[in-house]
C-alpha atoms as a PDB file:
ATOM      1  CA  UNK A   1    -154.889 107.221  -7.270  1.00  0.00           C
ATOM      2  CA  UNK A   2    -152.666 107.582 -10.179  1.00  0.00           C
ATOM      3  CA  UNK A   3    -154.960 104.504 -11.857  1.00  0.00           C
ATOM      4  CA  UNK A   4    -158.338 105.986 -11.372  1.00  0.00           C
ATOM      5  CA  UNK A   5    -159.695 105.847 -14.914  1.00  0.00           C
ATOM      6  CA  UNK A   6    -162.015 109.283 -15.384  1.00  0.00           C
ATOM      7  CA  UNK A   7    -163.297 108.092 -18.804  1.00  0.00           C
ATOM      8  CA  UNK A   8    -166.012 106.595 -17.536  1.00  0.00           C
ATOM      9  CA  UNK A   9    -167.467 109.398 -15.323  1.00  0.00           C
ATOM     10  CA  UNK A  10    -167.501 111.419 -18.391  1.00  0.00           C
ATOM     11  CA  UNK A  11    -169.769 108.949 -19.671  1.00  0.00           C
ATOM     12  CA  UNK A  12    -172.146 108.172 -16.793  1.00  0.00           C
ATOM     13  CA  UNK A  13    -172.442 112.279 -16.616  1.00  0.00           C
ATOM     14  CA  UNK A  14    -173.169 112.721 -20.811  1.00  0.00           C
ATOM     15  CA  UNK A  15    -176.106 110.089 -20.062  1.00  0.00           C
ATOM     16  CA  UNK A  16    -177.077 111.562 -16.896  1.00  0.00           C
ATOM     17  CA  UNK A  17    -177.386 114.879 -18.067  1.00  0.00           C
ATOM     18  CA  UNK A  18    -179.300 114.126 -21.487  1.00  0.00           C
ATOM     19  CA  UNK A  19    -181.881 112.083 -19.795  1.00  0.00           C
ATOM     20  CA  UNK A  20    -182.600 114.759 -17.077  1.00  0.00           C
ATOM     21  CA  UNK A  21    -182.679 117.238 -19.977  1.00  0.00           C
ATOM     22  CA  UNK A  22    -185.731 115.168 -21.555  1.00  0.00           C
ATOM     23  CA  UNK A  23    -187.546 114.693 -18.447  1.00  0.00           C
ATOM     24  CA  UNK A  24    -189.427 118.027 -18.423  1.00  0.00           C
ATOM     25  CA  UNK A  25    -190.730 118.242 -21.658  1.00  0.00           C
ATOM     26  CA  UNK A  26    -191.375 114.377 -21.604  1.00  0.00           C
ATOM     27  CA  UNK A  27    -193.570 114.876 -18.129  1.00  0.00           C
ATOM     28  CA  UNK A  28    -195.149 117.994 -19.532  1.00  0.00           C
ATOM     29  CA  UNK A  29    -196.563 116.115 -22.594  1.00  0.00           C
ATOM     30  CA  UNK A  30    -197.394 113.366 -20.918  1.00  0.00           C
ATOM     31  CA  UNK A  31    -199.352 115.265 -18.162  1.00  0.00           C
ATOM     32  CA  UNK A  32    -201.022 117.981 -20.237  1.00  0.00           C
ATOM     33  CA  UNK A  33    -201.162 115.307 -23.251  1.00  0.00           C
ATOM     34  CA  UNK A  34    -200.680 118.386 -25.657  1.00  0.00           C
ATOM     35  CA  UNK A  35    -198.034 117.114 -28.299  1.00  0.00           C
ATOM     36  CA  UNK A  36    -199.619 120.395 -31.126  1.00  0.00           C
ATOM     37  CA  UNK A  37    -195.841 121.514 -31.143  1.00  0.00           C
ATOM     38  CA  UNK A  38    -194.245 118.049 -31.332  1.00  0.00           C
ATOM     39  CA  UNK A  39    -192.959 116.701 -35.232  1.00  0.00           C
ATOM     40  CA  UNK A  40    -194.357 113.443 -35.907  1.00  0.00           C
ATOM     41  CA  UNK A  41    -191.722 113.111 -38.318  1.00  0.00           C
ATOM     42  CA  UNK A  42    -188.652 114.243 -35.985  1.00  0.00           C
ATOM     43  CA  UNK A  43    -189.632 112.299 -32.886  1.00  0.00           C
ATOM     44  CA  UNK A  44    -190.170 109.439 -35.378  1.00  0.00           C
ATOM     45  CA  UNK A  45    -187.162 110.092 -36.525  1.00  0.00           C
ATOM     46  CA  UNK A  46    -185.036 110.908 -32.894  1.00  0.00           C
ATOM     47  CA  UNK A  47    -186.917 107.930 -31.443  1.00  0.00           C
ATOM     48  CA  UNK A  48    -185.137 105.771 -33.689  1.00  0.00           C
ATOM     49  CA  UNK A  49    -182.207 107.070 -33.076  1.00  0.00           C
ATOM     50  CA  UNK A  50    -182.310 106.942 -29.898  1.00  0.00           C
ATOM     51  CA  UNK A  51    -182.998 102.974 -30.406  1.00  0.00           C
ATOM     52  CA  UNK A  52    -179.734 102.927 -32.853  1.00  0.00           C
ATOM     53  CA  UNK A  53    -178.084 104.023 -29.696  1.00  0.00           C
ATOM     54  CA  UNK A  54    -179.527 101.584 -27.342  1.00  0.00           C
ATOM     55  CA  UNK A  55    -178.617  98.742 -29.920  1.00  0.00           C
ATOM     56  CA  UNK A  56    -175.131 100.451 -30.306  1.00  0.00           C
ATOM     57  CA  UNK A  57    -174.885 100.413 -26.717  1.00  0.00           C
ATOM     58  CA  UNK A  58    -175.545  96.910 -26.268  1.00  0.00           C
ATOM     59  CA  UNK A  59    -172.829  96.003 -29.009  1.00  0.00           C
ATOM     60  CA  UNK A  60    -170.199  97.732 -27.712  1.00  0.00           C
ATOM     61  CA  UNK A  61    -170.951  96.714 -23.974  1.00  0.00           C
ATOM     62  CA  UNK A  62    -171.210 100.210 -22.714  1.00  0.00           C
ATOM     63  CA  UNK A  63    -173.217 100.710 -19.463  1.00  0.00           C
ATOM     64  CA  UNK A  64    -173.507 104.643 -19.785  1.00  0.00           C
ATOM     65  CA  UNK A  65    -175.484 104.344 -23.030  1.00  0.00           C
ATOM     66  CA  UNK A  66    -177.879 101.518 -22.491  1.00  0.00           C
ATOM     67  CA  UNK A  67    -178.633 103.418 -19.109  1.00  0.00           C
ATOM     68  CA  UNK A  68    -179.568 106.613 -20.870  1.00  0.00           C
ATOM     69  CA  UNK A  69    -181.092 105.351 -23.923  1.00  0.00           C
ATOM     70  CA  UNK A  70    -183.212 102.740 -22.545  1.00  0.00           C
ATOM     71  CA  UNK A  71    -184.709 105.508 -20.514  1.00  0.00           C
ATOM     72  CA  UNK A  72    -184.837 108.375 -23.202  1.00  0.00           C
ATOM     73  CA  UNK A  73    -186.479 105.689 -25.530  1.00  0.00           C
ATOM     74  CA  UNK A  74    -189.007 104.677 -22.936  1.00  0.00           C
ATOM     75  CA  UNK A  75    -189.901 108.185 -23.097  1.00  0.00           C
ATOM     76  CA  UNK A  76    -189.466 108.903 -26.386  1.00  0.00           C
ATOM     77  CA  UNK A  77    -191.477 106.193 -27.459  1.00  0.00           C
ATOM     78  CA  UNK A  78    -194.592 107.726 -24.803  1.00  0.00           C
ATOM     79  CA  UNK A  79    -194.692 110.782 -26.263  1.00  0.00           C
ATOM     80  CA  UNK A  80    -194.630 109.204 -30.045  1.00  0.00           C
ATOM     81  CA  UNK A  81    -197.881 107.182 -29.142  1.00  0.00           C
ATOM     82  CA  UNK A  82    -199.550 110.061 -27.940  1.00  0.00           C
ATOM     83  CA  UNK A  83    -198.690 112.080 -30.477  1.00  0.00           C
ATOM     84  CA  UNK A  84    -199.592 109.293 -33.042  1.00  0.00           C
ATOM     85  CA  UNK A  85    -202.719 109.155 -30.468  1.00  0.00           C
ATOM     86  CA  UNK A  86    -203.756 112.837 -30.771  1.00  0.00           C
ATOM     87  CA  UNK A  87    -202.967 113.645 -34.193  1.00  0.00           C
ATOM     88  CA  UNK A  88    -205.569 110.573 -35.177  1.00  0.00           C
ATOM     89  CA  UNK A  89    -208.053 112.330 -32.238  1.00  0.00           C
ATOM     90  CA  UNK A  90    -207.343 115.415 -34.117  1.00  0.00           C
ATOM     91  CA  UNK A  91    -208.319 114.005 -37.527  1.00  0.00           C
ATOM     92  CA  UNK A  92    -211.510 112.220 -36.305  1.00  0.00           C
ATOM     93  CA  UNK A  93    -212.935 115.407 -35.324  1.00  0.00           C
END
């Protein structure tokens, strides 16, 4: 037991626990498609980010960030459309 390497659950539960903290406000937007208090600038902005991170992670081989940002920027990238999508809505009215 002395071997056990516990590096990597700390990683595994950083990307665990940031993806489950962007479910509910990624569900809510995407269900009630209401993105009025959403930057387009900052999600543009954390969306690529998040990508830097999923590139990073690929790079450096790590399985705990590819995990979590491949989901977050699924997500992410959802709630930029539809924010892209109901700004222009917005406008055309």
């Amino acid at each position: 037991m002395d071997d056990f390497d516990f590096i990597p659950i700390f990683g595994y539960l950083a990307a665990l626990l940031t993806t489950i903290s962007f479910l509910p406000q990624a569900i809510k937007t995407i269900k009630e498609k209401n993105t009025e208090g959403i930057s387009l600038v900052m999600y543009s902005l954390f969306t690529s980010g998040v990508l830097m991170w999923l590139v990073y992670g690929i790079f450096v081989k790590d399985t705990p960030i590819i995990i979590a940002n491949s989901i977050t920027l699924i997500l992410a990238v959802t709630i930029l459309a539809l924010k892209i999508k109901y700004s222009s809505n917005a406008k055309l009215k």
